[in-house]
PDB file of N, CA and C in Angstrom:
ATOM      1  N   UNK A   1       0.825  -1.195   0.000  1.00  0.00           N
ATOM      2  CA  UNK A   1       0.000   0.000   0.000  1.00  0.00           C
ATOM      3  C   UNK A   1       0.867   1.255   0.000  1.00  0.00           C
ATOM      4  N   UNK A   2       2.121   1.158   0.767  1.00  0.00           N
ATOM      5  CA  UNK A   2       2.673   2.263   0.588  1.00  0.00           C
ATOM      6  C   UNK A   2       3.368   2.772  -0.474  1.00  0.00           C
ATOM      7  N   UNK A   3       3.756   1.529  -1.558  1.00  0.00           N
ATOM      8  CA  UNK A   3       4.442   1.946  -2.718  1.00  0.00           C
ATOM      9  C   UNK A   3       3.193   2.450  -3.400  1.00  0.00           C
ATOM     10  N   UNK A   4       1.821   2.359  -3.089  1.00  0.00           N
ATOM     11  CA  UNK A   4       1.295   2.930  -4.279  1.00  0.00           C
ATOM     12  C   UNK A   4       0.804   4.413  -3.952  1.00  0.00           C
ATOM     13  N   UNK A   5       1.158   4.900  -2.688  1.00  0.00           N
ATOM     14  CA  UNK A   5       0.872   6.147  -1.851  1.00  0.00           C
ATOM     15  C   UNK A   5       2.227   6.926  -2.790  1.00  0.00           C
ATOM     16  N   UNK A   6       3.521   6.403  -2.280  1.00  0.00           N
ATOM     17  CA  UNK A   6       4.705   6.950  -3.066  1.00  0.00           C
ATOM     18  C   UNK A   6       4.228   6.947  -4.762  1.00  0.00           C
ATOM     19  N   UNK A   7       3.836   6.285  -5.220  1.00  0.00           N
ATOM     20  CA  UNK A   7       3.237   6.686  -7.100  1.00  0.00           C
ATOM     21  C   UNK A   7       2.218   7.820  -6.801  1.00  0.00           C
ATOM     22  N   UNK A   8       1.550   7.290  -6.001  1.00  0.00           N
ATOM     23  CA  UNK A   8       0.557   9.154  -6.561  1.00  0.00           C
ATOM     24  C   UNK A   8       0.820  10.145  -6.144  1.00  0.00           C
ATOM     25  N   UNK A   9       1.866   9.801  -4.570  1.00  0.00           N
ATOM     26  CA  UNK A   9       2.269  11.577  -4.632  1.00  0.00           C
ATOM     27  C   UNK A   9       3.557  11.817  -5.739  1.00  0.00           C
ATOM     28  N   UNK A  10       4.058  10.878  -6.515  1.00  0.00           N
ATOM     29  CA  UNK A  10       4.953  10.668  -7.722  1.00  0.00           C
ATOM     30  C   UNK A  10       4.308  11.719  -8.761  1.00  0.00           C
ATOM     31  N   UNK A  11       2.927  11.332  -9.195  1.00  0.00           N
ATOM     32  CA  UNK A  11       2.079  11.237 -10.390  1.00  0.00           C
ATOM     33  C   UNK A  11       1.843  13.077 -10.227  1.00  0.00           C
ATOM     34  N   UNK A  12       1.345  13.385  -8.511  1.00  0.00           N
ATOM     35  CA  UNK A  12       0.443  14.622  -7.971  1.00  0.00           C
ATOM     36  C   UNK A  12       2.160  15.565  -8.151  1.00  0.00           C
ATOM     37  N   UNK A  13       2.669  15.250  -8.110  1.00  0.00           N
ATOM     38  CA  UNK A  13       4.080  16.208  -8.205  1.00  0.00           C
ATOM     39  C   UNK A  13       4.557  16.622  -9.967  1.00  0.00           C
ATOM     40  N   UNK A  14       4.411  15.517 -10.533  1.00  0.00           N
ATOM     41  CA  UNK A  14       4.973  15.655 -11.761  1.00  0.00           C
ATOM     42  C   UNK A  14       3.427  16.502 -12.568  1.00  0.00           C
ATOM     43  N   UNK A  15       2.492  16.377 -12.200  1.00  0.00           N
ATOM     44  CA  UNK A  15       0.939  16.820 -13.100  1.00  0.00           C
ATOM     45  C   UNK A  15       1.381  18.477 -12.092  1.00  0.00           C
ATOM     46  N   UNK A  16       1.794  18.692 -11.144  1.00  0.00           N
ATOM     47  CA  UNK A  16       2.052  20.174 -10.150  1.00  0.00           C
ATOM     48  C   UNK A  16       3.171  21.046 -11.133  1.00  0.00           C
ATOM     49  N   UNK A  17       3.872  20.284 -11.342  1.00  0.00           N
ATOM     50  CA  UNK A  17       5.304  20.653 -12.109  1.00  0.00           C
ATOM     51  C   UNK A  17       4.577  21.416 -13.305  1.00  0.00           C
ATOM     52  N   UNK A  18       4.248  20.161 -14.539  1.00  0.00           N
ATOM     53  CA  UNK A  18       3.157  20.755 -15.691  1.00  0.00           C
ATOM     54  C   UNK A  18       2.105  21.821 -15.575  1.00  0.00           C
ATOM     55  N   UNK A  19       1.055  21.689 -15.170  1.00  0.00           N
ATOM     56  CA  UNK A  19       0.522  22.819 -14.375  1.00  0.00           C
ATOM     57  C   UNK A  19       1.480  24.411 -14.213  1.00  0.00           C
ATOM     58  N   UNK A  20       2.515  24.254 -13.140  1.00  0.00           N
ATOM     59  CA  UNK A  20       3.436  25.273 -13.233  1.00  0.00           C
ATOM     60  C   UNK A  20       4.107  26.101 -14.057  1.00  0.00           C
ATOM     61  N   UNK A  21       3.958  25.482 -15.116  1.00  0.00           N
ATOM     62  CA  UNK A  21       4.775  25.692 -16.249  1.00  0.00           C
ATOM     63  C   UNK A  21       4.110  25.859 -17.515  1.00  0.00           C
ATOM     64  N   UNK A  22       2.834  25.653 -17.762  1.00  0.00           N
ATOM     65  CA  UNK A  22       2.180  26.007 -18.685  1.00  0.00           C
ATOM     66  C   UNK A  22       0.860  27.067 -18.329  1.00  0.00           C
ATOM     67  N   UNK A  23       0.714  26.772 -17.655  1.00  0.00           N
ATOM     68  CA  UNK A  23      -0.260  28.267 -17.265  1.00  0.00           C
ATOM     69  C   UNK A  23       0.344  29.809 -17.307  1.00  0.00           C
ATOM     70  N   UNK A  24       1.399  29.701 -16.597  1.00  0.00           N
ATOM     71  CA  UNK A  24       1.933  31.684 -17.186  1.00  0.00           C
ATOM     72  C   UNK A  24       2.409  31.403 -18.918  1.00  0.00           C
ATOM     73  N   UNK A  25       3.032  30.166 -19.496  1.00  0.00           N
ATOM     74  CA  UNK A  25       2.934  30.440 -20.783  1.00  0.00           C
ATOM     75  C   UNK A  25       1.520  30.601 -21.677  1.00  0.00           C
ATOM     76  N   UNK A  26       0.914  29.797 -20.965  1.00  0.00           N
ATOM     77  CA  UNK A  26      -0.847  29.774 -21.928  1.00  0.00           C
ATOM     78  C   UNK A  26      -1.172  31.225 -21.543  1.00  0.00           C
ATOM     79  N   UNK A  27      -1.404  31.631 -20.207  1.00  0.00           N
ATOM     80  CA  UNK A  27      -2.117  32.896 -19.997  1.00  0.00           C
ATOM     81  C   UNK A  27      -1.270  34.369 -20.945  1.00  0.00           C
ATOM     82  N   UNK A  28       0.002  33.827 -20.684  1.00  0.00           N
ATOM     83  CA  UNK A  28       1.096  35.605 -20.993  1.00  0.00           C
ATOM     84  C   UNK A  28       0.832  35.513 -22.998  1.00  0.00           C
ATOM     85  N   UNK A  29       0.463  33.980 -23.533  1.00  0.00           N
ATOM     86  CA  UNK A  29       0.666  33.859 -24.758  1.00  0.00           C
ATOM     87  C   UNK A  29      -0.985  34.393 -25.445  1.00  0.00           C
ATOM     88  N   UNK A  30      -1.628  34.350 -24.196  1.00  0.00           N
ATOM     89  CA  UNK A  30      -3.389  34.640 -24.650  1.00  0.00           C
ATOM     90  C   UNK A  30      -3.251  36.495 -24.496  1.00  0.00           C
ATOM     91  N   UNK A  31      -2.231  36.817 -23.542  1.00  0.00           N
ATOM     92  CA  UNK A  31      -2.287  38.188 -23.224  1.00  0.00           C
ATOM     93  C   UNK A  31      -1.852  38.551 -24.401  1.00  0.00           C
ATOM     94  N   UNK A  32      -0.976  38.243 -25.121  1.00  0.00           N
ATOM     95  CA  UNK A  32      -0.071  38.856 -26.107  1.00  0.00           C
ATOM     96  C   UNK A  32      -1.188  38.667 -27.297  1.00  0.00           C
ATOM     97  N   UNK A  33      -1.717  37.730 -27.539  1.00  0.00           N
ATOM     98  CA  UNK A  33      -2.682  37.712 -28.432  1.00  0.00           C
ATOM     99  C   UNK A  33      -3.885  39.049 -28.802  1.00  0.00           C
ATOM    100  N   UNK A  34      -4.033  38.768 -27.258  1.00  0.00           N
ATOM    101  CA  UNK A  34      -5.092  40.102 -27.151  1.00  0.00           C
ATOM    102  C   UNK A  34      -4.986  41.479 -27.206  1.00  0.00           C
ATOM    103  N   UNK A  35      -3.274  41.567 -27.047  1.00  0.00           N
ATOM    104  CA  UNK A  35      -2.708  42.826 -27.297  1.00  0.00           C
ATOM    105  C   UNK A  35      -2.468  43.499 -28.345  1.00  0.00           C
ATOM    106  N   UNK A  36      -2.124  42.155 -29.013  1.00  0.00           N
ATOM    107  CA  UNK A  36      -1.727  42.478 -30.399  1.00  0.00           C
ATOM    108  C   UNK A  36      -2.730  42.575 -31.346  1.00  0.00           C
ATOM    109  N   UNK A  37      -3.999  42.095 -31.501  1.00  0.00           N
ATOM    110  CA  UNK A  37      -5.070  42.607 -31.698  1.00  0.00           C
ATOM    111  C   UNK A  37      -5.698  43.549 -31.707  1.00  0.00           C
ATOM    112  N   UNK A  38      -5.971  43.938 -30.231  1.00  0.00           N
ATOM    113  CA  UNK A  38      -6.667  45.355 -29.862  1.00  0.00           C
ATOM    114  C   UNK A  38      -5.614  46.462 -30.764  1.00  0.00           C
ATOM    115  N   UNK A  39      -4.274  46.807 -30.414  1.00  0.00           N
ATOM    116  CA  UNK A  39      -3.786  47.667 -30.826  1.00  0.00           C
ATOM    117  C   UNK A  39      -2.773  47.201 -32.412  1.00  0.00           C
ATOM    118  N   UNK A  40      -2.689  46.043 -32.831  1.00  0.00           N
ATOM    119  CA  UNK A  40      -2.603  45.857 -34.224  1.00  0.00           C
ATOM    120  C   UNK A  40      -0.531  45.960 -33.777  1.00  0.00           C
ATOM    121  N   UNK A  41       0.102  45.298 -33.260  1.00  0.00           N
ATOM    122  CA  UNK A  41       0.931  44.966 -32.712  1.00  0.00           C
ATOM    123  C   UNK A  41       1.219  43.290 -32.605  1.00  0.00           C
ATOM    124  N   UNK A  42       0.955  42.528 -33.421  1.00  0.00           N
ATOM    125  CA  UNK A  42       1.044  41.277 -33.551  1.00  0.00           C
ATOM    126  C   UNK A  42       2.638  40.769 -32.990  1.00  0.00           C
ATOM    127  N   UNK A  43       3.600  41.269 -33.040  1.00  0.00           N
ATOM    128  CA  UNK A  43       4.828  41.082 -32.399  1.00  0.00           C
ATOM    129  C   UNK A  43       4.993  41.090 -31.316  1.00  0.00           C
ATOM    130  N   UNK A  44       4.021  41.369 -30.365  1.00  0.00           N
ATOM    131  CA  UNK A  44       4.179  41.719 -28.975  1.00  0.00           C
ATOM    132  C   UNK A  44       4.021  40.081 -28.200  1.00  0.00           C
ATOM    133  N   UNK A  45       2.974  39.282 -29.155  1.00  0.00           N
ATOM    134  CA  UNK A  45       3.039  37.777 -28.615  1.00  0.00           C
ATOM    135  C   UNK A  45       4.544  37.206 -28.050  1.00  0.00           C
ATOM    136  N   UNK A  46       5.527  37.121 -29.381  1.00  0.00           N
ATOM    137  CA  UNK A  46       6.781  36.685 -28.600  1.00  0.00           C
ATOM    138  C   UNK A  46       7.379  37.164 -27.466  1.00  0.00           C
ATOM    139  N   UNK A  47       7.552  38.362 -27.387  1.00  0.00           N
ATOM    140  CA  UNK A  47       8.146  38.690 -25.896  1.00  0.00           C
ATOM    141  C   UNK A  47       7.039  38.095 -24.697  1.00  0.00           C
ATOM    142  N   UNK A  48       6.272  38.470 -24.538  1.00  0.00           N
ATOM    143  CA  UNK A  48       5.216  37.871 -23.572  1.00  0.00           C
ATOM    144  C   UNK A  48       5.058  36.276 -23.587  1.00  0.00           C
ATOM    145  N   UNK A  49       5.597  35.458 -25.027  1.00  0.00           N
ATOM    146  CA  UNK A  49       5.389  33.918 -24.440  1.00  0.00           C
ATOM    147  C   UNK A  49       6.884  33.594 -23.449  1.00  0.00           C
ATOM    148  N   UNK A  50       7.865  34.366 -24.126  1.00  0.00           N
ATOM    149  CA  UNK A  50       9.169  33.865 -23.510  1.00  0.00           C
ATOM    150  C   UNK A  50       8.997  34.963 -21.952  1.00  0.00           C
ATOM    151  N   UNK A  51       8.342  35.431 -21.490  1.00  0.00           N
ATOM    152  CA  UNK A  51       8.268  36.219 -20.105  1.00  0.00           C
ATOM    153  C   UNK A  51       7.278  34.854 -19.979  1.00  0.00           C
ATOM    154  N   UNK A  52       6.101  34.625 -19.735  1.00  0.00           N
ATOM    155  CA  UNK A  52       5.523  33.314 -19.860  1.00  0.00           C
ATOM    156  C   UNK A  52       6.307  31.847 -19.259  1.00  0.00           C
ATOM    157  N   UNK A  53       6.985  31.952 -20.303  1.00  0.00           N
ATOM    158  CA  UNK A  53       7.818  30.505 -19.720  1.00  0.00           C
ATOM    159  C   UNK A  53       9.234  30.917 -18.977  1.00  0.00           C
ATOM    160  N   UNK A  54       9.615  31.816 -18.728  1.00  0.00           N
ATOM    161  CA  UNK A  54      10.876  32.660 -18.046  1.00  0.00           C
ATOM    162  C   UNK A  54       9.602  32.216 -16.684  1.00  0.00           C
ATOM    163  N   UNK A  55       8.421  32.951 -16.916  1.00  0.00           N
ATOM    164  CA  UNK A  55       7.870  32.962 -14.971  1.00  0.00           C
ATOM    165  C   UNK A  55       7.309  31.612 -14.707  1.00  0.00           C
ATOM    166  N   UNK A  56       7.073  30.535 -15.589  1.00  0.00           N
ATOM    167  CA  UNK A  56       6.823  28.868 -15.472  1.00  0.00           C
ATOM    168  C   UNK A  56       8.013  28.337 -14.743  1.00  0.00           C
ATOM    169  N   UNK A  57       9.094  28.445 -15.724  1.00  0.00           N
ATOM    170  CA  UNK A  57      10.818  28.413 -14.971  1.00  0.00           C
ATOM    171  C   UNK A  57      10.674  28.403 -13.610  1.00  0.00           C
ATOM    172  N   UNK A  58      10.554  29.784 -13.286  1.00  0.00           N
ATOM    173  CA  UNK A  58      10.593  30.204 -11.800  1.00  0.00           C
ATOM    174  C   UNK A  58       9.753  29.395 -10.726  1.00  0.00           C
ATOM    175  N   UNK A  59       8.261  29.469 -11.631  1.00  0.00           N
ATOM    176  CA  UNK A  59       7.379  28.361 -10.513  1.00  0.00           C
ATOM    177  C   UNK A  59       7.727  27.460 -10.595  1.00  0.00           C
ATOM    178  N   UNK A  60       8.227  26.535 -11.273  1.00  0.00           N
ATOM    179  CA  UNK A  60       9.121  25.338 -11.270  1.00  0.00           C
ATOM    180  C   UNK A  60      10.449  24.971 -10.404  1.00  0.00           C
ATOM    181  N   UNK A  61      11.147  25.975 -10.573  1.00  0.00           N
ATOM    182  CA  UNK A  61      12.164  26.373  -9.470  1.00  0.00           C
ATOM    183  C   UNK A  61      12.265  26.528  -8.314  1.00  0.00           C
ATOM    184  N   UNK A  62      10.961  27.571  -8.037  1.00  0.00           N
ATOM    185  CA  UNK A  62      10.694  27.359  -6.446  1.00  0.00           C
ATOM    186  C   UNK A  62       9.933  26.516  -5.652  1.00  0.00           C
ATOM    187  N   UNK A  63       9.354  25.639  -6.743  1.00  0.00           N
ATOM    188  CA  UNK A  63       8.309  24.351  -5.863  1.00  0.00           C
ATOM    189  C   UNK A  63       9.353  23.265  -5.483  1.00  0.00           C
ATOM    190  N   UNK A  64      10.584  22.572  -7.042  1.00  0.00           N
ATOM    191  CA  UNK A  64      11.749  22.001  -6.472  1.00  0.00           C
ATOM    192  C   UNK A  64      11.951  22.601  -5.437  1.00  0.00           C
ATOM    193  N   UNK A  65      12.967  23.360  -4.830  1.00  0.00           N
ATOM    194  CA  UNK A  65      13.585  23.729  -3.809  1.00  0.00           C
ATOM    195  C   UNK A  65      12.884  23.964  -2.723  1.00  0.00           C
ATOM    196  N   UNK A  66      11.470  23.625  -2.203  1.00  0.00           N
ATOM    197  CA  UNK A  66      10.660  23.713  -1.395  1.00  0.00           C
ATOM    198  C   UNK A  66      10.535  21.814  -0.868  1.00  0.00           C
ATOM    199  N   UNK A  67      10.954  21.267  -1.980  1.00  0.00           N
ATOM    200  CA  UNK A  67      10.109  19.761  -2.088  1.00  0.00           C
ATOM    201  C   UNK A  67      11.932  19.573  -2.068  1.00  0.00           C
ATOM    202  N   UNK A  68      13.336  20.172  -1.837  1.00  0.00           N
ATOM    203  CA  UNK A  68      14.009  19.701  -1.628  1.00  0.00           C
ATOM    204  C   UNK A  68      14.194  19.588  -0.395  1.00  0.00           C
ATOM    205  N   UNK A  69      14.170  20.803   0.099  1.00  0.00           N
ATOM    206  CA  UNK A  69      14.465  21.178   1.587  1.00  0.00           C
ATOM    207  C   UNK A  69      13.470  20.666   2.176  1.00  0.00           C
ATOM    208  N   UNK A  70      12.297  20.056   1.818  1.00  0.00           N
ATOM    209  CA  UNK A  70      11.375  19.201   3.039  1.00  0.00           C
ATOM    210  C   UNK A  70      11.857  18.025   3.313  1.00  0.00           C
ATOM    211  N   UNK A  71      12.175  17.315   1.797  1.00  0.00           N
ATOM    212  CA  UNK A  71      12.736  15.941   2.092  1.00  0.00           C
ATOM    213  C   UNK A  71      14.108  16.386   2.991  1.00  0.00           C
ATOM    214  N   UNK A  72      15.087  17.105   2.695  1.00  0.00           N
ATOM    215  CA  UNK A  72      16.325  17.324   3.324  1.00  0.00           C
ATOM    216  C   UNK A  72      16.085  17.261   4.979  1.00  0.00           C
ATOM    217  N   UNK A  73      15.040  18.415   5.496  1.00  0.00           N
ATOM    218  CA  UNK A  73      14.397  17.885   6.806  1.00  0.00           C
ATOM    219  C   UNK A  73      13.962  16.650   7.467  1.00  0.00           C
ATOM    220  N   UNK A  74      13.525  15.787   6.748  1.00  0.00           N
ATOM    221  CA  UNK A  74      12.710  14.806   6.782  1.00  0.00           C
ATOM    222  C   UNK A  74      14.162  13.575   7.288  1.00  0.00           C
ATOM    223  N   UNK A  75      15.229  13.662   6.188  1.00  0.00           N
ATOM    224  CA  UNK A  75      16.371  13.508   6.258  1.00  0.00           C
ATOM    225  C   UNK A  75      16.594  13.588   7.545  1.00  0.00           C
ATOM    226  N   UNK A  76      16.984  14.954   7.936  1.00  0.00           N
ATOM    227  CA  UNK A  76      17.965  14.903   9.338  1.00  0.00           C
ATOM    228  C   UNK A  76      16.874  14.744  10.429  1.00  0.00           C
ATOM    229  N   UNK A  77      15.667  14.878  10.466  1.00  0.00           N
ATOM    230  CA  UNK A  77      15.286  14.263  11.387  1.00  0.00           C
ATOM    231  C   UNK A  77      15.201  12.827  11.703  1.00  0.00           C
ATOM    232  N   UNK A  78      15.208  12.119  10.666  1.00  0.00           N
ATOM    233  CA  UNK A  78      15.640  10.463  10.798  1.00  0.00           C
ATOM    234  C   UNK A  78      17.098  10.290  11.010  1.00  0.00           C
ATOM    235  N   UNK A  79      17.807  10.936  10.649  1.00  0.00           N
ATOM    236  CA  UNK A  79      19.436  10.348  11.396  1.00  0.00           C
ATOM    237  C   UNK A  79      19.485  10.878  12.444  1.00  0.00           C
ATOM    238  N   UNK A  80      18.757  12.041  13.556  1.00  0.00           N
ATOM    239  CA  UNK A  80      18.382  12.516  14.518  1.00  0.00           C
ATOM    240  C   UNK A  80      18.002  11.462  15.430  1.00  0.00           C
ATOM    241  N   UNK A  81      16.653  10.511  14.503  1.00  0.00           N
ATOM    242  CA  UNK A  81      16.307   9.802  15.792  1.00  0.00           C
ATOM    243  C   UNK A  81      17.037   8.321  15.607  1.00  0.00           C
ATOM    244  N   UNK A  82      17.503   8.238  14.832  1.00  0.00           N
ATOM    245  CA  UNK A  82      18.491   6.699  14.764  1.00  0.00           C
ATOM    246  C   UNK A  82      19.724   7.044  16.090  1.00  0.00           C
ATOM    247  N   UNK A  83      20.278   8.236  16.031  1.00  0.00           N
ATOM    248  CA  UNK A  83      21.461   7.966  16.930  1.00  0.00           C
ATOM    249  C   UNK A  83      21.039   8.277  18.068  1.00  0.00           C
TER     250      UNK A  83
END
């Protein structure tokens, strides 16, 4: 039972990751759309998809290093209570 607890918080991490990372590109790439429209600026899409996935990056970046340093805790509190 517990290996299949470890797969879905496996599955719930990697679908968190995706999520992270395509939503500021979908949303910044719908903004640019709409920008470039209204004011007839069709070039403005590219800068806004790569700001998009530049701020996916980041949410990606800081959820790792959140999900490192827990396990890292998790860590020294078990060689904590072994000795």
């Amino acid at each position: 039972m517990k290996y299949r607890k470890n797969v879905y918080q496996s599955l719930v991490m990697i679908t968190q990751f995706g999520i992270n990372m395509v939503v500021p590109i979908f949303m910044c790439t719908l903004a640019g759309v709409w920008i470039g429209e209204k004011w007839n600026i069709p070039i403005i899409v590219l800068p806004l998809f790569i700001l998009g996935a530049l701020a996916g990056f980041r949410n990606v970046y800081i959820m790792a290093k959140k999900i490192f340093e827990q396990e890292s805790d998790r860590d020294t509190k078990y060689v904590k209570k072994t000795k």
